[in-house]
Protein backbone atom coordinates (compact mmCIF):
# COMPACT_ATOMS: atom_id res chain seq x y z
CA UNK A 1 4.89 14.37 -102.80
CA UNK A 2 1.83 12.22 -103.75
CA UNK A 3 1.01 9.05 -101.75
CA UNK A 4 -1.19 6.42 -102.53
CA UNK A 5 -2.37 3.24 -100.79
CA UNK A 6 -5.10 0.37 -102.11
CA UNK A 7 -5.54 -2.93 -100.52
CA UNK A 8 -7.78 -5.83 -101.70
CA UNK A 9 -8.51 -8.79 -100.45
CA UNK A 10 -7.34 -12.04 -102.00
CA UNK A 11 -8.99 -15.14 -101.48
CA UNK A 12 -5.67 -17.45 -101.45
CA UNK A 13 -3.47 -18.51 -98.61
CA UNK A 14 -0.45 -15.77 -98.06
CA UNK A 15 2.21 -18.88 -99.21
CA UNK A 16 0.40 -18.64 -102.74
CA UNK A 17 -0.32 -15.29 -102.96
CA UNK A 18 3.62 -14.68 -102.09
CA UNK A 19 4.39 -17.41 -104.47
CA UNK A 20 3.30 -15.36 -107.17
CA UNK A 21 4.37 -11.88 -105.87
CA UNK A 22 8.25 -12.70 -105.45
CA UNK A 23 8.30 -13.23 -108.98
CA UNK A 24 9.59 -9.90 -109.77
CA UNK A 25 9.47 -10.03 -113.60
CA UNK A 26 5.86 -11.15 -113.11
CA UNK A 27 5.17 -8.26 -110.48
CA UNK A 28 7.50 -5.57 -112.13
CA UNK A 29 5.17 -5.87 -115.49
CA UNK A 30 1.68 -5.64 -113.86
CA UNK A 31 2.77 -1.52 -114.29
CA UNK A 32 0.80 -0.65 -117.18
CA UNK A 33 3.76 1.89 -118.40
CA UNK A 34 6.40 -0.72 -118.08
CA UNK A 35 6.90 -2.11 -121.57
CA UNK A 36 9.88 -4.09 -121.00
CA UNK A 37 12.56 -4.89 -118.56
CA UNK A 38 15.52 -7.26 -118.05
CA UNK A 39 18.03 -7.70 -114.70
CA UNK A 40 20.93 -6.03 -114.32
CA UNK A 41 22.81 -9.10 -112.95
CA UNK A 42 21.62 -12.48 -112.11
CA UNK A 43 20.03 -11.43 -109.28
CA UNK A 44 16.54 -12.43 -109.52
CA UNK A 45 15.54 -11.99 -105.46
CA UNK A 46 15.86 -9.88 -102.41
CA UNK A 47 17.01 -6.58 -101.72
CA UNK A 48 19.65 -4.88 -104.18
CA UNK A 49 18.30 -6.56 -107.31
CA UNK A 50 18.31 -4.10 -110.15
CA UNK A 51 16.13 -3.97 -113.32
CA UNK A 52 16.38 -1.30 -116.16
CA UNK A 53 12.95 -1.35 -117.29
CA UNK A 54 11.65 0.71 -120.77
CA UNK A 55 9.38 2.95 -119.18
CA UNK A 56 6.58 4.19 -121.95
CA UNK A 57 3.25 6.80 -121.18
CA UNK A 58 0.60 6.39 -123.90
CA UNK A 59 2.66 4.97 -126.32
CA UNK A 60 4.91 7.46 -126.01
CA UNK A 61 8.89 6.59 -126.72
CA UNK A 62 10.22 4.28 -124.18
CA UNK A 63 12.23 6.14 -121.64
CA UNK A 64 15.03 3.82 -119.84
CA UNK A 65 14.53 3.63 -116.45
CA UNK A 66 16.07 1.67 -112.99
CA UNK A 67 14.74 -0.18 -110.15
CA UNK A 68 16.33 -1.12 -107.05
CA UNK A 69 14.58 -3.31 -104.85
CA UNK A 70 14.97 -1.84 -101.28
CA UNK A 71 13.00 -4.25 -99.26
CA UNK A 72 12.50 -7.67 -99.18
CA UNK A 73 10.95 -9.40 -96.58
CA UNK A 74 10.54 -13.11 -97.30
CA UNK A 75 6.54 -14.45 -97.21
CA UNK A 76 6.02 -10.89 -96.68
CA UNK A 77 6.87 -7.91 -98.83
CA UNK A 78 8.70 -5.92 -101.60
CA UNK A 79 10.06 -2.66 -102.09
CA UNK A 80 11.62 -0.54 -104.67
CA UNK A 81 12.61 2.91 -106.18
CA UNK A 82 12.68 3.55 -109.93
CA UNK A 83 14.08 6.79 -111.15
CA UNK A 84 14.87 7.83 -114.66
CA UNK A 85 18.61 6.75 -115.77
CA UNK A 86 20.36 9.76 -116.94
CA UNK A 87 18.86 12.19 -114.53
CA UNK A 88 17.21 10.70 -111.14
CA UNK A 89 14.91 13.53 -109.04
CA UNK A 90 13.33 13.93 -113.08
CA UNK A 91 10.46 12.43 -115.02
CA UNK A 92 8.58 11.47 -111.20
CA UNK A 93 10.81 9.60 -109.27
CA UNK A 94 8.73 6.61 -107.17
CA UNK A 95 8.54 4.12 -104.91
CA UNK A 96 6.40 0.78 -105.25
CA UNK A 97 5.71 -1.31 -101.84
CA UNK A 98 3.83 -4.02 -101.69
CA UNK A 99 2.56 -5.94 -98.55
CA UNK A 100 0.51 -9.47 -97.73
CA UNK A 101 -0.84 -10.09 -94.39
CA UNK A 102 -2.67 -13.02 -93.72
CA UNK A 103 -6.57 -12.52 -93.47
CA UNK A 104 -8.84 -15.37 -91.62
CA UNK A 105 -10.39 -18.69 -94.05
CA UNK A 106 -6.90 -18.72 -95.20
CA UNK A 107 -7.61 -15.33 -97.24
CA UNK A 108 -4.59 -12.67 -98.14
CA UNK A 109 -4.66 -8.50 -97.63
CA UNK A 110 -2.41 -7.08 -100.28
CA UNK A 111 -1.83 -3.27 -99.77
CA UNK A 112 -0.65 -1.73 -102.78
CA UNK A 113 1.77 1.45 -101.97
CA UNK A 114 3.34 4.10 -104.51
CA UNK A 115 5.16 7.34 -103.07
CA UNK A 116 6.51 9.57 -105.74
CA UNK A 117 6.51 13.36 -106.64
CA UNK A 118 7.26 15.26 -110.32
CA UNK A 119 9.53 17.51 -108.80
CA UNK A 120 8.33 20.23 -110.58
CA UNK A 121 9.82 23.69 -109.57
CA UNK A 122 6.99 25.44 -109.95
CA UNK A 123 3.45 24.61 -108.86
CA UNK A 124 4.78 21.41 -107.10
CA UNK A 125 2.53 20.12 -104.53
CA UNK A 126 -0.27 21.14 -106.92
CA UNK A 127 1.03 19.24 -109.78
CA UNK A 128 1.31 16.09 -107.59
CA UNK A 129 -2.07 16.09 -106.00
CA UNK A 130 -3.95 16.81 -109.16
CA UNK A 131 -1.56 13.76 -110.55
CA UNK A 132 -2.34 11.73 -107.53
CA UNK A 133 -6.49 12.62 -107.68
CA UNK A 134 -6.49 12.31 -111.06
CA UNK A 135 -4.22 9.56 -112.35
CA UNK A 136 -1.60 7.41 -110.13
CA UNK A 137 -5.06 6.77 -108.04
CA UNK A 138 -6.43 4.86 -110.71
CA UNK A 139 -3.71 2.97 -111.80
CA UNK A 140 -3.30 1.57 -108.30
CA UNK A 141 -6.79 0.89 -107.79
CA UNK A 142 -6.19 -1.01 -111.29
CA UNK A 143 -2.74 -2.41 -110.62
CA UNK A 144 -4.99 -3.92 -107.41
CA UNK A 145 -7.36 -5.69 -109.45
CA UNK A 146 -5.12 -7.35 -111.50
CA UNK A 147 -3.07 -8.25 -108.71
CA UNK A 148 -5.97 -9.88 -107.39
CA UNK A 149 -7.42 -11.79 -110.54
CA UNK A 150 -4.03 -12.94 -111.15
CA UNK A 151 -3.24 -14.09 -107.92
CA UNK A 152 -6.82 -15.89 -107.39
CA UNK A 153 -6.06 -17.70 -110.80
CA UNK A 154 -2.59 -19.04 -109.87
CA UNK A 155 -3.93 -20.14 -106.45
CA UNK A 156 -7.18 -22.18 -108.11
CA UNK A 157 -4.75 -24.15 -110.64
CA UNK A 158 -2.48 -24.38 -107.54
CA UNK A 159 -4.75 -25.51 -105.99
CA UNK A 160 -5.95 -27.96 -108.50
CA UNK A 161 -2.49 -29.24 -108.91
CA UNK A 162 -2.09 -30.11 -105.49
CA UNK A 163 -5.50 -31.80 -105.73
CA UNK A 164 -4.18 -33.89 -108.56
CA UNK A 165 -1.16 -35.36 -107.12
């Protein structure tokens, strides 16, 4: 099982910073692999939302894939698993979290979360930490940047906007 955790600070209040978070077909595409996606149902929010999403490494073939959202706490947090469709424990079954806590000068701390493992037979644990040290570390640490150039964008024209009116 590989774990990884990155947090960054984001200069925007944790209202903004959630404002752009809980949009899940915004947050769901910051994955680099994630090429497409679309909702099961018209559930858009909160916990049980599902989303097949065309899963794609390198350019390689898009491989369909599902997430469930398994937490949702409001202002907060968000949750979810994605496995591959046809067969679940295969092609590295993982979990995304992500959290905001407020930080002082109206700041936010988002911790960036993924759990996952390749469930190889063979050489397991080893497979997984040399994945982990060597590649689902980065694109975390990457995933985090964005996050955070994103979110300090929408909170200056938010920010602006409010200004205006």
């Amino acid at each position: 099982m590989l774990y990884i955790q990155e947090s960054t600070r984001i200069e925007a209040p944790i209202e903004v910073a959630w404002a752009w978070l809980s949009d899940l077909e915004r947050l769901m595409r910051v994955n680099d692999f994630h090429v497409a996606m679309r909702f099961e149902t018209d559930q858009r929010r909160g916990k049980g939302t599902r989303v097949f999403i065309d899963h794609s490494f390198f350019g390689s073939a898009p491989e369909p894939r599902v997430a469930r959202v398994t937490h949702w706490e409001e202002g907060a947090g968000i949750g979810w698993v994605e496995t591959a469709i046809k067969d679940p424990k295969s092609n590295f079954p993982h979990s995304s979290q992500y959290r905001l806590k407020p930080l002082p000068d109206g700041a936010t701390l988002l911790t960036d979360e993924l759990r996952g493992s390749l469930n190889l037979r063979y050489l397991g644990k080893v497979a997984d930490r040399l994945m982990q040290d060597v590649f689902v570390s980065r694109v975390v640490r990457r995933e985090c940047a964005y996050l955070k150039a994103h979110i300090e964008a929408f909170a200056a024209g938010w920010k602006a906007g409010r200004a205006a009116a």
